[in-house]
Protein backbone atom coordinates (compact mmCIF):
# COMPACT_ATOMS: atom_id res chain seq x y z
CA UNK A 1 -45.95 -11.27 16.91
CA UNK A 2 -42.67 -9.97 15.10
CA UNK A 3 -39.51 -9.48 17.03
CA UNK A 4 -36.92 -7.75 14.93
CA UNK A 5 -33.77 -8.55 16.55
CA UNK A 6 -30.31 -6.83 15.86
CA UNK A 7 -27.68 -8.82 15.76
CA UNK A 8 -23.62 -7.96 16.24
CA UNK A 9 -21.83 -6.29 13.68
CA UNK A 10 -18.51 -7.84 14.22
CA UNK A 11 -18.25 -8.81 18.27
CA UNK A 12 -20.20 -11.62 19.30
CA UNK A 13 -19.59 -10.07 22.57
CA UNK A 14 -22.21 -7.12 21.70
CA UNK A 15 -25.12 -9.81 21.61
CA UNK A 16 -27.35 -8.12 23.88
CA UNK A 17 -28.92 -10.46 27.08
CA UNK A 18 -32.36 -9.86 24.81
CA UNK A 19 -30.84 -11.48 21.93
CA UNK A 20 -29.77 -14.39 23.91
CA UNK A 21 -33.03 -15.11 25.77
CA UNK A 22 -35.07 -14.92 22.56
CA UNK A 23 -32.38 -17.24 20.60
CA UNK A 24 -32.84 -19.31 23.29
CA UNK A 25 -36.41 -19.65 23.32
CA UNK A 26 -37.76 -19.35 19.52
CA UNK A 27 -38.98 -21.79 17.73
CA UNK A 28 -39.27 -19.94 14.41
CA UNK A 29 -36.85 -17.85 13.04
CA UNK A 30 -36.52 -15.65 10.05
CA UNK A 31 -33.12 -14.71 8.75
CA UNK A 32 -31.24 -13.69 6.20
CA UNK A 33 -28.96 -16.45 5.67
CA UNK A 34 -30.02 -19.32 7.77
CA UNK A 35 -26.17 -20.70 7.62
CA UNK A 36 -24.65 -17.53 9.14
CA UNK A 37 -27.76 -17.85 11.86
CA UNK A 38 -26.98 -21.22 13.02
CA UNK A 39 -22.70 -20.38 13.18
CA UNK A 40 -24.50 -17.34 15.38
CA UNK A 41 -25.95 -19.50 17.64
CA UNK A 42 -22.84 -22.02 18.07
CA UNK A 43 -20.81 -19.03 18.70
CA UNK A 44 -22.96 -17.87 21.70
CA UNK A 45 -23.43 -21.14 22.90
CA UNK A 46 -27.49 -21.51 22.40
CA UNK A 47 -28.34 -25.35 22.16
CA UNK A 48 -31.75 -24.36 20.87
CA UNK A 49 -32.40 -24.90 17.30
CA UNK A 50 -35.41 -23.20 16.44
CA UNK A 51 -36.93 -23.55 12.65
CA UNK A 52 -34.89 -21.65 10.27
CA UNK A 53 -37.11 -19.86 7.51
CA UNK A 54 -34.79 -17.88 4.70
CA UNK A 55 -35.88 -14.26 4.31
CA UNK A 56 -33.59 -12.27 1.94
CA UNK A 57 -33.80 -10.02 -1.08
CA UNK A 58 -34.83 -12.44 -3.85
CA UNK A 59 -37.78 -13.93 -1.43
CA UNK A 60 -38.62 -11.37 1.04
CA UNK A 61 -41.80 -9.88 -0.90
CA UNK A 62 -43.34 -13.20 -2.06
CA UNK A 63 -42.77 -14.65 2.12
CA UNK A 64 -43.79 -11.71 3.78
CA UNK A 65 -47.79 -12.45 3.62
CA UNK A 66 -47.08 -16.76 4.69
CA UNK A 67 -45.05 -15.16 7.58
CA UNK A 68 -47.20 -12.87 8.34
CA UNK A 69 -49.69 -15.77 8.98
CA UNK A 70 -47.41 -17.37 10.62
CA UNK A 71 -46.73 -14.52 12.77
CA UNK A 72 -50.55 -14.66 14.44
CA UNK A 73 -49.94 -17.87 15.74
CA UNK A 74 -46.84 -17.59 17.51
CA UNK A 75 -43.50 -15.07 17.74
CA UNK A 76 -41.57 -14.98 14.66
CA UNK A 77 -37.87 -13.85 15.62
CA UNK A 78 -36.43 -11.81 12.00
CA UNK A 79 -32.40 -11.53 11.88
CA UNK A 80 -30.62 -10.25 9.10
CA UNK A 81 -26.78 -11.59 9.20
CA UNK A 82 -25.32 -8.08 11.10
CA UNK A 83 -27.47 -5.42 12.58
CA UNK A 84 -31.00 -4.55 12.24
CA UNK A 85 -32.88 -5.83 9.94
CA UNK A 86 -35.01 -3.33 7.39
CA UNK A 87 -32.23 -1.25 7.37
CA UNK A 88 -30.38 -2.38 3.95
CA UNK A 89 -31.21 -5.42 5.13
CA UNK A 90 -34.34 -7.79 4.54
CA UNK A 91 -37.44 -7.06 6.47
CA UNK A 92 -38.33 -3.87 5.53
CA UNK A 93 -41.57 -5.68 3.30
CA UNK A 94 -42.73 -8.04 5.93
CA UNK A 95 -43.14 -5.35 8.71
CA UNK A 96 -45.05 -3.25 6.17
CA UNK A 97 -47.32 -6.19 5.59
CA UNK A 98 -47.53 -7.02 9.09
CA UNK A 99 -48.92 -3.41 9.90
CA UNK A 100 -51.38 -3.55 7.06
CA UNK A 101 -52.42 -7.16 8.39
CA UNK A 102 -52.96 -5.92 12.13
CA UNK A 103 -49.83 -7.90 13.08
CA UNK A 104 -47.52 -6.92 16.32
CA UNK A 105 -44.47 -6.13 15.73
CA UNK A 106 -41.65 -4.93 18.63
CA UNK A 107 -38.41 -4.70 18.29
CA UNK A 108 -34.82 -6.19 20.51
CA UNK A 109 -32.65 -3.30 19.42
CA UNK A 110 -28.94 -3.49 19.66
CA UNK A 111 -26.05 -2.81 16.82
CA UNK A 112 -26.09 -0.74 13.69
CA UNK A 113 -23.07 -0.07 11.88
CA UNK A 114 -25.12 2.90 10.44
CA UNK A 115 -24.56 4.57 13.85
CA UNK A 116 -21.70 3.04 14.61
CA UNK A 117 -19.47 4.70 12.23
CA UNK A 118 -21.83 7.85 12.61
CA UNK A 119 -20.24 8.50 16.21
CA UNK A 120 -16.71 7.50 15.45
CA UNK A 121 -16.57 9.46 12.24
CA UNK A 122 -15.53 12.54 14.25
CA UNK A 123 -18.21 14.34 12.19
CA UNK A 124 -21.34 16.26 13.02
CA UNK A 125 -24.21 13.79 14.10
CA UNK A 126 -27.55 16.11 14.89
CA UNK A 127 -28.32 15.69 11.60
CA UNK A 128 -27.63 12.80 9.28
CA UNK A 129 -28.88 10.59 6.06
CA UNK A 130 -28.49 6.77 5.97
CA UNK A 131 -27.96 6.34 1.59
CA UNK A 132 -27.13 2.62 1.61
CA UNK A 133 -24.84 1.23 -1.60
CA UNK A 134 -24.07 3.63 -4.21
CA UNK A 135 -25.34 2.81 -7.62
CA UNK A 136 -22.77 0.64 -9.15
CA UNK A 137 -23.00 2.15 -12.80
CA UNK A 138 -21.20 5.12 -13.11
CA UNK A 139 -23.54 7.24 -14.91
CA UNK A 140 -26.28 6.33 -12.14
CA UNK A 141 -24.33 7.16 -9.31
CA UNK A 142 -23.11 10.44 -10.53
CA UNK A 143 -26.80 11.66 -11.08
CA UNK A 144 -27.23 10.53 -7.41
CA UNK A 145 -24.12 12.51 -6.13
CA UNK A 146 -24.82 15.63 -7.86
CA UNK A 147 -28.26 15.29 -6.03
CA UNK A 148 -26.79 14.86 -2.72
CA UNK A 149 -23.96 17.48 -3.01
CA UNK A 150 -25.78 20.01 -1.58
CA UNK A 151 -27.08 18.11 1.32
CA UNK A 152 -25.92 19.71 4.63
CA UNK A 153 -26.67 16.30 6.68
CA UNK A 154 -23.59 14.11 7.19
CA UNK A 155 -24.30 10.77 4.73
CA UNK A 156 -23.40 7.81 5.49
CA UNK A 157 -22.53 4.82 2.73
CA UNK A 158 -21.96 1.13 2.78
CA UNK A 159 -19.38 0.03 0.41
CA UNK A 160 -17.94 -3.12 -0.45
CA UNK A 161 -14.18 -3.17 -0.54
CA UNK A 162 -13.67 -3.55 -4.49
CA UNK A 163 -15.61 -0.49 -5.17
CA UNK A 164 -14.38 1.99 -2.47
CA UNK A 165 -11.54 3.67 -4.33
CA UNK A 166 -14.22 4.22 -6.80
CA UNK A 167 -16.42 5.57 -4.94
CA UNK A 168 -14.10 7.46 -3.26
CA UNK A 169 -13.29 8.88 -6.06
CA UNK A 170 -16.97 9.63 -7.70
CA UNK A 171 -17.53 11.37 -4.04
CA UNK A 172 -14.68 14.00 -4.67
CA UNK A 173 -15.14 14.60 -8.05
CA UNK A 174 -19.01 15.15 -6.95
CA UNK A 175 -18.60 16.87 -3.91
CA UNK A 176 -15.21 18.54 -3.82
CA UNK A 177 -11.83 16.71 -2.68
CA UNK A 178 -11.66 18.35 0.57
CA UNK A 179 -14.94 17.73 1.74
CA UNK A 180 -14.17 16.09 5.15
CA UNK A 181 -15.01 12.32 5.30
CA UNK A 182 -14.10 8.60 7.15
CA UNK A 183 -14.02 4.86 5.90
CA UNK A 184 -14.88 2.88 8.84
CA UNK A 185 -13.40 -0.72 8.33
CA UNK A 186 -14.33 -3.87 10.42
CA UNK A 187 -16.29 -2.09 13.03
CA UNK A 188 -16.03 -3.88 16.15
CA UNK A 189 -13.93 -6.73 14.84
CA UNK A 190 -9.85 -7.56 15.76
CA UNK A 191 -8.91 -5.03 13.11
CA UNK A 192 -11.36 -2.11 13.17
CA UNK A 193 -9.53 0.87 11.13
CA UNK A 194 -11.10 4.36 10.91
CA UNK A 195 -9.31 6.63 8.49
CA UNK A 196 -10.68 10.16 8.46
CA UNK A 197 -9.46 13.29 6.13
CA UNK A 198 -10.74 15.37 2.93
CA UNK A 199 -12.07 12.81 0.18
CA UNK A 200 -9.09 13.32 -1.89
CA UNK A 201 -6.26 11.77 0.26
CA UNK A 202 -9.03 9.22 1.06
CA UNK A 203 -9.60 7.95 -2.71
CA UNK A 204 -5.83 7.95 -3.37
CA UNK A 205 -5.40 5.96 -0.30
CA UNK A 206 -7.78 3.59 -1.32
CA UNK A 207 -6.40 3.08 -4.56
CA UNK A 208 -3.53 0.13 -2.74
CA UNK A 209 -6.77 -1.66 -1.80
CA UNK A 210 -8.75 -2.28 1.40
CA UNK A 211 -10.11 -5.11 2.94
CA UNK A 212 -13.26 -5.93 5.00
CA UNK A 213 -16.84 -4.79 5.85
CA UNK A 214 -16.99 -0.61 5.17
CA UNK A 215 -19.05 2.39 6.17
CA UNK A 216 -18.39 5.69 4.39
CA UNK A 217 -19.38 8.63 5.88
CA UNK A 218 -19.21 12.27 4.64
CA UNK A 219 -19.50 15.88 6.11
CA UNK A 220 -22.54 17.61 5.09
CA UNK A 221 -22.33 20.50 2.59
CA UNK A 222 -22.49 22.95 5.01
CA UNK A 223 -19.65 21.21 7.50
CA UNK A 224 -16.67 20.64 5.39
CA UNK A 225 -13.69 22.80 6.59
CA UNK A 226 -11.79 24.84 4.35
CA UNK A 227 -8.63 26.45 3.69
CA UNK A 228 -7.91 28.65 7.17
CA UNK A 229 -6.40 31.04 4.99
CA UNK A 230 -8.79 31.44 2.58
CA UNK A 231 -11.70 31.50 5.01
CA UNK A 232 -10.28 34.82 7.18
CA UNK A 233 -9.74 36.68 3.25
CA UNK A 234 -13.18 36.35 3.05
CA UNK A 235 -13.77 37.65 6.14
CA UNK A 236 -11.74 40.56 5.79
CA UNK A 237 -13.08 40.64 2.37
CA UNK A 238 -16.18 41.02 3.64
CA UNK A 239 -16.05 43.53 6.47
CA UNK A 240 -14.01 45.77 3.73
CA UNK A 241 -17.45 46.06 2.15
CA UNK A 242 -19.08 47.36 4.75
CA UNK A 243 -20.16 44.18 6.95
CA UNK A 244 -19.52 44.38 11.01
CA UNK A 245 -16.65 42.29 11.61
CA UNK A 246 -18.64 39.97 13.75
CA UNK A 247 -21.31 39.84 11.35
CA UNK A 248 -18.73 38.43 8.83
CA UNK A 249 -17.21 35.66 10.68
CA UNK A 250 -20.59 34.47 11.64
CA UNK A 251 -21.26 34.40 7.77
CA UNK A 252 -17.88 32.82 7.12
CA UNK A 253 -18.04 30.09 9.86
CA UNK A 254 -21.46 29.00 8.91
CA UNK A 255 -20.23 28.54 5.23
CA UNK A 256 -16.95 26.73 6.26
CA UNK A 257 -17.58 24.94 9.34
CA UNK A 258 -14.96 26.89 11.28
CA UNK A 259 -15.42 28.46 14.61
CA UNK A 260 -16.85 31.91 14.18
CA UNK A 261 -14.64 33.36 17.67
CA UNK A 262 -11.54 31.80 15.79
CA UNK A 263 -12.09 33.64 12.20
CA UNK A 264 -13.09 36.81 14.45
CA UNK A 265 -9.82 36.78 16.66
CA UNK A 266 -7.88 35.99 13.40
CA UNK A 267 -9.01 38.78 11.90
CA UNK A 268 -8.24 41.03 14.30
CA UNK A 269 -5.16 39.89 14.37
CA UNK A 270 -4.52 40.60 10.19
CA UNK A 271 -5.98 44.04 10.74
CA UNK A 272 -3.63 44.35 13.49
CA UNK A 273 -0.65 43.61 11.32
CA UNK A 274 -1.47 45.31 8.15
């Protein structure tokens, strides 16, 4: 069998007790970076010392069918260095190979910084897209932003710290500057930092530099706030042309991602005073 096993992002003290038991009893273990496995099992005090197999990027298609093999003969515990693996992390081939080969494979689930910044974001999270690393070459990841503009989902990014003003940057140029965001820094760890606002102000505050592990995450097309102002004109605009009042807010809330009852009542309020 094949236990995929999350592993903390940050805290040591989000090691699930599943984590521990099967640390504690493996004797073959898959993981990303066998180094950064063994400090992980000093740090929660495991005295078992299983056999360590490397399983990353630049071996992970050309082991998965020995491990596999392996795999039939007794559990093979996969770790990637944070989180779960397969997601932008190793694994993703060996399970694929396992299911073609009849193999078992469960699952100890536990951290994902995916989610993690997901809920703390502060933005909409019944519908979301997990888009990994963007392209590093500018000319790539420009064709991939113009694809995803229009996406109404909330997206979620890793980034590495060098390249997030950039990106920053190649998200409001592609998206719009105040299309409502949040860089999520050292989740879980001593100096977690979540800094929310329109992409903009984020890309300029990036520009002094930033430090750490990072999560991006951006309001869907269809969820960015805009101008209050601007929003009840086209309201009013609207219901000048004929549209029920009611009827236009709805309209104008779904397109802005404000509250329909507050561009109703604010409307009112204009006709009111005009």
């Amino acid at each position: 069998m094949i236990i995929l096993a999350a592993t903390p992002i940050g805290n040591l003290g989000d090691a699930s007790a599943r984590l521990r038991e099967a640390l504690e009893t493996a004797t073959l273990v898959a993981s990303e970076d066998t180094r950064v496995t063994q400090r992980l099992l000093m740090g929660l005090g495991i005295a078992n010392r299983p056999r360590l197999i490397a399983l990353h990027e630049h071996n992970e298609r050309q082991k998965a069918g020995e491990l596999v093999e392996l795999a039939r003969e007794r559990d093979l515990l996969v770790l990637s260095d944070a989180g779960m693996p397969t997601v932008s992390d190793p694994g993703f081939p060996l399970v694929a190979a396992a299911a073609a080969a009849g193999v078992e494979v469960t699952v100890i689930p536990g951290p994902s910084a995916v989610v993690t910044a997901l809920a703390v974001s502060g933005l909409p999270t019944d519908r979301f897209a997990f888009e990994g690393f963007l392209p590093r070459k500018a000319g790539e990841r420009s064709r991939r932003l113009a694809e995803l503009a229009g996406d109404r989902r909330t997206l979620v990014f890793f980034e590495g710290p060098s390249r997030l003003a950039a990106s920053l940057g190649a998200l409001a140029e592609a998206f719009g500057a105040d299309r409502q965001a949040a860089v999520c820094r050292e989740l879980t760890k001593l100096h977690e930092e979540v800094k929310r606002g329109p992409l903009g102000e984020l890309a300029e505050w990036a520009s002094a530099g930033v430090r750490g592990e990072i999560c991006i995450v951006v309001g869907g097309a269809g969820e960015q706030r805009v101008d209050a102002a601007d929003a009840l004109e086209r309201v009013l605009g609207l219901a000048a042309s004929g549209t029920r009042l009611k009827d236009a807010a709805t309209l104008v809330a779904a397109e802005s991602g404000l509250g329909k009852r507050e561009l109703y009542d604010a409307a009112i309020e204009a006709r009111k005073a005009r």
